[in-house]
N, C-alpha and C. Protein backbone atom coordinates (compact mmCIF):
# COMPACT_ATOMS: atom_id res chain seq x y z
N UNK A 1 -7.39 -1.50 2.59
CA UNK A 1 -7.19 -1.25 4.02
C UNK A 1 -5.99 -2.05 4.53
N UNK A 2 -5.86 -3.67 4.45
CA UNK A 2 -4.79 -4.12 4.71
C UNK A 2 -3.52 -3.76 4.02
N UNK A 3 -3.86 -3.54 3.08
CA UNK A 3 -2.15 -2.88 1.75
C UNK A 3 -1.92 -1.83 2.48
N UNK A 4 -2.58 -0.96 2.85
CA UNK A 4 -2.44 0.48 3.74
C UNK A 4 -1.76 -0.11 5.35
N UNK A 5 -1.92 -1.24 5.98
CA UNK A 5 -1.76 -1.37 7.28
C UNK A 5 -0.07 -1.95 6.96
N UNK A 6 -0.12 -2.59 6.09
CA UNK A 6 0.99 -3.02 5.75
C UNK A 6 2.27 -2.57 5.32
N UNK A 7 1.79 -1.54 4.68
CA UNK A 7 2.68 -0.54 4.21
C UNK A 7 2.97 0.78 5.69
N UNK A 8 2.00 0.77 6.57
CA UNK A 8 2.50 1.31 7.57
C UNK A 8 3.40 0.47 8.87
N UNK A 9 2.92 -0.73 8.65
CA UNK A 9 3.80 -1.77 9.44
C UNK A 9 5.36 -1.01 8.99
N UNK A 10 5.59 -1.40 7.61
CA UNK A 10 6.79 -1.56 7.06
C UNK A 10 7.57 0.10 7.12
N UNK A 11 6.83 0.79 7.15
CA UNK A 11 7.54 2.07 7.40
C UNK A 11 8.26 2.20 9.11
N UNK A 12 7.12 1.90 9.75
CA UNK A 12 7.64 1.95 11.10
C UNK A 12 8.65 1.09 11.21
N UNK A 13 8.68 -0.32 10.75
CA UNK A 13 9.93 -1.12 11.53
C UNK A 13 11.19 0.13 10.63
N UNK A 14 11.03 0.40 9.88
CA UNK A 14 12.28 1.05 8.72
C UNK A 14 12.65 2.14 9.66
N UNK A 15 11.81 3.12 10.52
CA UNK A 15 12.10 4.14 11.14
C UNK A 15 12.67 3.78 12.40
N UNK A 16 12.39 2.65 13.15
CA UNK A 16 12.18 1.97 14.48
C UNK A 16 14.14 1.74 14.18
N UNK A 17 14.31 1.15 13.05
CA UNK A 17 15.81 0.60 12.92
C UNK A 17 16.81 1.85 12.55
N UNK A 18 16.06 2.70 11.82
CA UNK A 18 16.87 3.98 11.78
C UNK A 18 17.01 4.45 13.14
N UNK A 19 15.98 4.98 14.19
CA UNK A 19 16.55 5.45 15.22
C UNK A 19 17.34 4.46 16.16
N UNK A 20 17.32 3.06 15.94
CA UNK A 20 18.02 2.08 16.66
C UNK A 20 19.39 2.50 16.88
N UNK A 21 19.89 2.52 15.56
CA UNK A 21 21.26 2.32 14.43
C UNK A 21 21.42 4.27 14.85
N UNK A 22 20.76 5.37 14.97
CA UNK A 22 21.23 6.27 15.42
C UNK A 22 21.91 6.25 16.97
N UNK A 23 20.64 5.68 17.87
CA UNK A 23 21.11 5.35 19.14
C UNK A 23 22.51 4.26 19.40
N UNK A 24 22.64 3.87 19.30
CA UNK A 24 23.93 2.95 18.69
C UNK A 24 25.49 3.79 18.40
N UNK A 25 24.83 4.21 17.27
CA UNK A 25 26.09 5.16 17.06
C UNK A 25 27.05 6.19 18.35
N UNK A 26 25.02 7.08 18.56
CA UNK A 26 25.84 8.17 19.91
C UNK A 26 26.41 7.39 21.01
N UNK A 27 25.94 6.25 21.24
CA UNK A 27 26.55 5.38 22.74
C UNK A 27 27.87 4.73 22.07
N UNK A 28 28.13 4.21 21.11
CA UNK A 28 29.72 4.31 20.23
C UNK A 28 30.74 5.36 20.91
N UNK A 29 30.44 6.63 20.29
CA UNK A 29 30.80 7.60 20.28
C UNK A 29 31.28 8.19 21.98
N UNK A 30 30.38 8.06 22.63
CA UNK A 30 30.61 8.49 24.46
C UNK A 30 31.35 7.28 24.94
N UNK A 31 31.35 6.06 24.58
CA UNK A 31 32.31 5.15 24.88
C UNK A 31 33.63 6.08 24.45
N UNK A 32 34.23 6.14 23.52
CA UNK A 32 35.02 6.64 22.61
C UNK A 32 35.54 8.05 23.22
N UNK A 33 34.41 8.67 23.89
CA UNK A 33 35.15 10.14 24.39
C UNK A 33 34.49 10.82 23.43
N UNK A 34 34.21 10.84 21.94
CA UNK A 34 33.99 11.71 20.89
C UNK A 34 32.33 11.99 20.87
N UNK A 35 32.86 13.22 20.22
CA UNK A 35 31.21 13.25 19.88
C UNK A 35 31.29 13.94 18.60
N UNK A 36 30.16 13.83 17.37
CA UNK A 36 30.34 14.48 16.11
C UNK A 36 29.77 15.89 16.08
């Protein structure tokens, strides 16, 4: 049960930083004028 909670901890922070690092990028980008 805890190996299971843990391993879902660790997925979420992994997803939490992927959409971070996405959000990041698009506000880059509208600074910039561009968009991809």
């Amino acid at each position: 049960m805890k190996r299971l909670a843990k391993a879902m901890e660790a997925k979420m922070k992994m997803t939490n930083t992927l959409i971070y690092w996405q959000i990041v990028k698009q506000l880059r980008y509208v600074e910039n004028g561009t968009l991809i």
